[in-house]
N, C-alpha and C. Protein backbone atom coordinates (compact mmCIF):
# COMPACT_ATOMS: atom_id res chain seq x y z
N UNK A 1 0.85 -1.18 0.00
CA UNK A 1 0.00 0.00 0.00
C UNK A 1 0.89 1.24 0.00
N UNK A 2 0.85 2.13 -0.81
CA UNK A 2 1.16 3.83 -0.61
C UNK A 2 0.66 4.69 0.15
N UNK A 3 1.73 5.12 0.91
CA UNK A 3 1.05 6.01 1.89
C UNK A 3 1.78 7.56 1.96
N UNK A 4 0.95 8.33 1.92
CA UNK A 4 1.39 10.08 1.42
C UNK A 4 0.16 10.18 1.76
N UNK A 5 0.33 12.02 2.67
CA UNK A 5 -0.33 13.13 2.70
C UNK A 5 -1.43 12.98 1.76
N UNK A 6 -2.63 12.74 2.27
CA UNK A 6 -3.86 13.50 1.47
C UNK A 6 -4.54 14.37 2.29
N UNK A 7 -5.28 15.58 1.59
CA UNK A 7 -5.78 16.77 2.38
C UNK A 7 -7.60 16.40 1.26
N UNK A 8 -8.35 15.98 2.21
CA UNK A 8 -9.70 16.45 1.56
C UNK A 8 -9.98 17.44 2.34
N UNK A 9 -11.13 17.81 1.11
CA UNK A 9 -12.43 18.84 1.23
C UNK A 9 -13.22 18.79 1.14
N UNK A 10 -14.53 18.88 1.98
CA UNK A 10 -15.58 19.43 1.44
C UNK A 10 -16.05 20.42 0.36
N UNK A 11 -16.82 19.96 -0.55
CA UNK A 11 -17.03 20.72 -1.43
C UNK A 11 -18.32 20.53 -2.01
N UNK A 12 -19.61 21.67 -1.81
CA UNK A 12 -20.40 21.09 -2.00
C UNK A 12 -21.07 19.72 -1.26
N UNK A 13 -21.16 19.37 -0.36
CA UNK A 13 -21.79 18.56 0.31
C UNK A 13 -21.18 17.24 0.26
N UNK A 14 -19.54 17.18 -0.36
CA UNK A 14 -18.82 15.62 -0.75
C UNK A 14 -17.58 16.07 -0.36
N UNK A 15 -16.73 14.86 -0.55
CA UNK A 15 -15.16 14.84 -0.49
C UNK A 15 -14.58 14.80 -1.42
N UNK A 16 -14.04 15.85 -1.68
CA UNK A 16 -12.90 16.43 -2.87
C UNK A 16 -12.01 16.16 -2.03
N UNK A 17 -10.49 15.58 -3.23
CA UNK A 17 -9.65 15.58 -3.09
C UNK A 17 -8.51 16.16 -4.75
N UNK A 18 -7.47 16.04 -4.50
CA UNK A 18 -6.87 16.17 -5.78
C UNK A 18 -5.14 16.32 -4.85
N UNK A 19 -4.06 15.49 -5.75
CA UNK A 19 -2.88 15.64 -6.26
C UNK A 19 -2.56 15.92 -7.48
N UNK A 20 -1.05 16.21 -7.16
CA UNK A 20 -0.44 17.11 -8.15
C UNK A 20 0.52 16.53 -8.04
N UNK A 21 1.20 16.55 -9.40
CA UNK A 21 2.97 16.15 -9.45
C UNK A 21 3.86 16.83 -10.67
N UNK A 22 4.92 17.66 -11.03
CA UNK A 22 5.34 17.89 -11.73
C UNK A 22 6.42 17.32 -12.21
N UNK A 23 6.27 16.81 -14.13
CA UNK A 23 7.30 16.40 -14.86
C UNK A 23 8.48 17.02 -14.87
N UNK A 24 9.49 16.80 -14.33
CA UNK A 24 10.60 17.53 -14.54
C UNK A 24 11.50 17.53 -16.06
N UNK A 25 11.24 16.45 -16.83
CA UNK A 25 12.11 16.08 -17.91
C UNK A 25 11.01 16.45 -19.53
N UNK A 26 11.73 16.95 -20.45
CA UNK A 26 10.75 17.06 -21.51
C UNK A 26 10.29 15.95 -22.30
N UNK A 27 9.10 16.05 -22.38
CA UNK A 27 8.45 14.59 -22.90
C UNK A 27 8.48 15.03 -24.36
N UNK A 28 8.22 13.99 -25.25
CA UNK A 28 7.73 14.03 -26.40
C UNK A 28 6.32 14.36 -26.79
N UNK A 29 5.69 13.86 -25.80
CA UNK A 29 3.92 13.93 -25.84
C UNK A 29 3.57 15.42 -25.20
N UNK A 30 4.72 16.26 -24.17
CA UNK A 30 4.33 17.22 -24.01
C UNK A 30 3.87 17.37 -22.96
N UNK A 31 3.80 16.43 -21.85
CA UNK A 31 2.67 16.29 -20.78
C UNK A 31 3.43 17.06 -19.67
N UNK A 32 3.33 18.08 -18.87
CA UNK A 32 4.24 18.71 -17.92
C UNK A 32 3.90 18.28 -16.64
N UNK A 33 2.74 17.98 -16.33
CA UNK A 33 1.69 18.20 -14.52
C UNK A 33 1.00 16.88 -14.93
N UNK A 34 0.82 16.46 -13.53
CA UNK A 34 -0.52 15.34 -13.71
C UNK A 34 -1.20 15.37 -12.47
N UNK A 35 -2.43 15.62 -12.40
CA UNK A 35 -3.58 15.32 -11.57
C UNK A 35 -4.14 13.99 -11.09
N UNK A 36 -4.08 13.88 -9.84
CA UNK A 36 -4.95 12.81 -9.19
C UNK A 36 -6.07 13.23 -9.01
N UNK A 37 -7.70 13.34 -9.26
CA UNK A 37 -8.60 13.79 -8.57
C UNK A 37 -10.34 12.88 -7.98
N UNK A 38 -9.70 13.12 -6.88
CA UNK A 38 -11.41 11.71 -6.25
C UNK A 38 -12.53 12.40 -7.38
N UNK A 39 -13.40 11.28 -7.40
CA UNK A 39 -14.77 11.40 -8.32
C UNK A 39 -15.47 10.45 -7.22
N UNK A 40 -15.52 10.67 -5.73
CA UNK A 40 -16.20 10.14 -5.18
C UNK A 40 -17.82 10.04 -5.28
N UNK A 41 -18.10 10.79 -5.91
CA UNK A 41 -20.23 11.07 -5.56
C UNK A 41 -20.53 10.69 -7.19
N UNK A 42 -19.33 9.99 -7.69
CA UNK A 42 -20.34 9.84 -9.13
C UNK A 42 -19.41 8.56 -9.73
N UNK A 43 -18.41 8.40 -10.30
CA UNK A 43 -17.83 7.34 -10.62
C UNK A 43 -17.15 6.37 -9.76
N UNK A 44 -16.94 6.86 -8.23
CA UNK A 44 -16.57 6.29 -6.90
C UNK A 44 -15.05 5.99 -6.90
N UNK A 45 -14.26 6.35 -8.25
CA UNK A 45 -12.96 6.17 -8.32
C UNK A 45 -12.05 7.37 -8.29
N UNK A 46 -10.85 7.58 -9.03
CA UNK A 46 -10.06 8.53 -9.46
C UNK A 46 -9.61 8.73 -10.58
N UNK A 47 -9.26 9.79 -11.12
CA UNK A 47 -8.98 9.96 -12.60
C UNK A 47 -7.80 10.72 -12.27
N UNK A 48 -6.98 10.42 -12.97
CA UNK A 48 -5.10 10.71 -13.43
C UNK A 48 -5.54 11.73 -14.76
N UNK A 49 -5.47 12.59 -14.75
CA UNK A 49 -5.06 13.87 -15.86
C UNK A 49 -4.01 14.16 -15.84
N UNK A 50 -3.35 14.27 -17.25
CA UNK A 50 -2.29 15.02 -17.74
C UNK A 50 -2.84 15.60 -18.87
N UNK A 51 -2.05 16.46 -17.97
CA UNK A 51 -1.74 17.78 -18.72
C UNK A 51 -0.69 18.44 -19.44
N UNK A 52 -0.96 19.12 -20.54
CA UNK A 52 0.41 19.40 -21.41
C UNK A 52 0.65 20.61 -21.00
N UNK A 53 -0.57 21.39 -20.98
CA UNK A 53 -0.91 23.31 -20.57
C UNK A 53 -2.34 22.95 -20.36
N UNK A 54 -2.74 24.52 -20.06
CA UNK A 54 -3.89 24.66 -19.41
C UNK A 54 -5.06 24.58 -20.50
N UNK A 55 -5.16 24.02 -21.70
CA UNK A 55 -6.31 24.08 -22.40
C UNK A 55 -6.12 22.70 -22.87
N UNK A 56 -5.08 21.86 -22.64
CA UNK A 56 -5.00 20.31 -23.23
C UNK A 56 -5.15 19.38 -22.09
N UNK A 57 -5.65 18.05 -21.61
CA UNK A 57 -5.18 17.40 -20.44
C UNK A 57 -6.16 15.90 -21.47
N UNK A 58 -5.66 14.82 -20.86
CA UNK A 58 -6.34 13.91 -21.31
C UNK A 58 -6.24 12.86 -19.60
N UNK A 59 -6.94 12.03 -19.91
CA UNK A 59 -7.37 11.25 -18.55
C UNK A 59 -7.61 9.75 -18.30
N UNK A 60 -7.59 9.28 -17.28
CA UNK A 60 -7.74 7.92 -16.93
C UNK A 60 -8.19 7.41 -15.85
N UNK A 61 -9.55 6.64 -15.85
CA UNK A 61 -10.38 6.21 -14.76
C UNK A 61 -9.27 4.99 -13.75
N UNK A 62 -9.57 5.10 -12.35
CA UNK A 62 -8.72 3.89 -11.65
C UNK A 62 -9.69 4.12 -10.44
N UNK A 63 -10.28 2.70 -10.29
CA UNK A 63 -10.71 2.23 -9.18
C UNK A 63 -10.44 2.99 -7.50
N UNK A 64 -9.08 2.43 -7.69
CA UNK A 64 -8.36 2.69 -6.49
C UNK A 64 -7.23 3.89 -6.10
N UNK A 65 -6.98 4.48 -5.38
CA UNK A 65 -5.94 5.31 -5.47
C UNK A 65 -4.60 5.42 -6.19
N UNK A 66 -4.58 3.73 -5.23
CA UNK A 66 -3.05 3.56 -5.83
C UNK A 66 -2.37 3.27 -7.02
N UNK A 67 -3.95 2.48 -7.81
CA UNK A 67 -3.76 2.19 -9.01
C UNK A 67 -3.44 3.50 -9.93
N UNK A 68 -4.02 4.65 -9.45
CA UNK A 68 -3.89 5.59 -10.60
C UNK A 68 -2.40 5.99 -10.02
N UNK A 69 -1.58 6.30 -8.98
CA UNK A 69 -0.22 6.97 -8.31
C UNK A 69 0.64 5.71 -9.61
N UNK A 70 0.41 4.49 -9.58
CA UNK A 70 1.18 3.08 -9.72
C UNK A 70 0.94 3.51 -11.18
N UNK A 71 0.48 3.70 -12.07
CA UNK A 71 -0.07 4.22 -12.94
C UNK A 71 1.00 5.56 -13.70
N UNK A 72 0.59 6.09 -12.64
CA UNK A 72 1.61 7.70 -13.15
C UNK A 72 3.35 7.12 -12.85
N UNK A 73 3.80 6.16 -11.99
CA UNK A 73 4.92 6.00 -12.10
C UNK A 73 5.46 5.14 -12.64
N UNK A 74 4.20 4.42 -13.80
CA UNK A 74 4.90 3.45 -14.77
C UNK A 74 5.06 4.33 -16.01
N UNK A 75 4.14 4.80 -16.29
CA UNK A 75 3.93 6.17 -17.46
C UNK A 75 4.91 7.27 -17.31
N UNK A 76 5.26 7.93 -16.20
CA UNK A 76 5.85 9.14 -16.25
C UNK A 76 6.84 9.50 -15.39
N UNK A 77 7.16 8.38 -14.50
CA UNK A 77 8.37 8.11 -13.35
C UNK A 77 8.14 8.75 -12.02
N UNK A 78 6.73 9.10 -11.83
CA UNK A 78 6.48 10.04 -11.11
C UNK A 78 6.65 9.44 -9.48
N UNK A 79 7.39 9.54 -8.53
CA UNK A 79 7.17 8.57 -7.22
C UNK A 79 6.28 9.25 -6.03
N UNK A 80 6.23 8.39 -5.16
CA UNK A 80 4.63 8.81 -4.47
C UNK A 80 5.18 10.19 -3.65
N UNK A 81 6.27 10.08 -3.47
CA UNK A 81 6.98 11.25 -2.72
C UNK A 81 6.75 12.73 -3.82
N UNK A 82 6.63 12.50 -5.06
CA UNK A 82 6.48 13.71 -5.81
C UNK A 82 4.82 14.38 -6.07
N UNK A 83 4.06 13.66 -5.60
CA UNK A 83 3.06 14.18 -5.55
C UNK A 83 2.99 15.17 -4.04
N UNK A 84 1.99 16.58 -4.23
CA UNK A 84 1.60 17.29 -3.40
C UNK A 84 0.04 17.61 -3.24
N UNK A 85 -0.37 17.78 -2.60
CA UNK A 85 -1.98 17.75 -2.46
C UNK A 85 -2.22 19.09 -2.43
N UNK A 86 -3.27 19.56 -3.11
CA UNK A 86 -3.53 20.94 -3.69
C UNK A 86 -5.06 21.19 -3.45
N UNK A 87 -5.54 22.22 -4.06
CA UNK A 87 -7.23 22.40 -3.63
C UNK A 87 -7.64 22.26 -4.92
């Protein structure tokens, strides 16, 4: 199991959450940031966004937390230590 800092919120009457991690190395695909964000009150999982800039991001449903963190550090080298929890 992975274990790191998460900060929820209320928002609207649910639990928001969201991480953050930044690419340090230039990709080919362009992707700079990637998002963890709960979809607790509707798909009950998490979705991994990357992002290239602020008008591009593409995404990926995961059950479980860890699957989407395990996920970003097969794809993008990202380790659980590089994520930060954001609003």
């Amino acid at each position: 199991m992975l274990l790191f800092n998460i900060r929820v919120f209320a928002v609207a009457n649910f639990l928001f959450m969201k991480l953050q991690a930044h690419i340090a190395i230039d990709r080919e695909d362009k992707i700079r940031w990637l998002v963890i964000a709960s979809d607790e009150n509707d798909t009950k999982g998490y979705f991994l966004y990357s992002n290239a800039n602020d008008n591009f991001a593409y995404d990926s449903w995961f059950k479980k937390i860890d699957e989407a963190i395990q996920a970003a550090q097969t794809q993008y080298g990202i380790l659980t230590e590089d994520w930060i929890a954001t609003q």
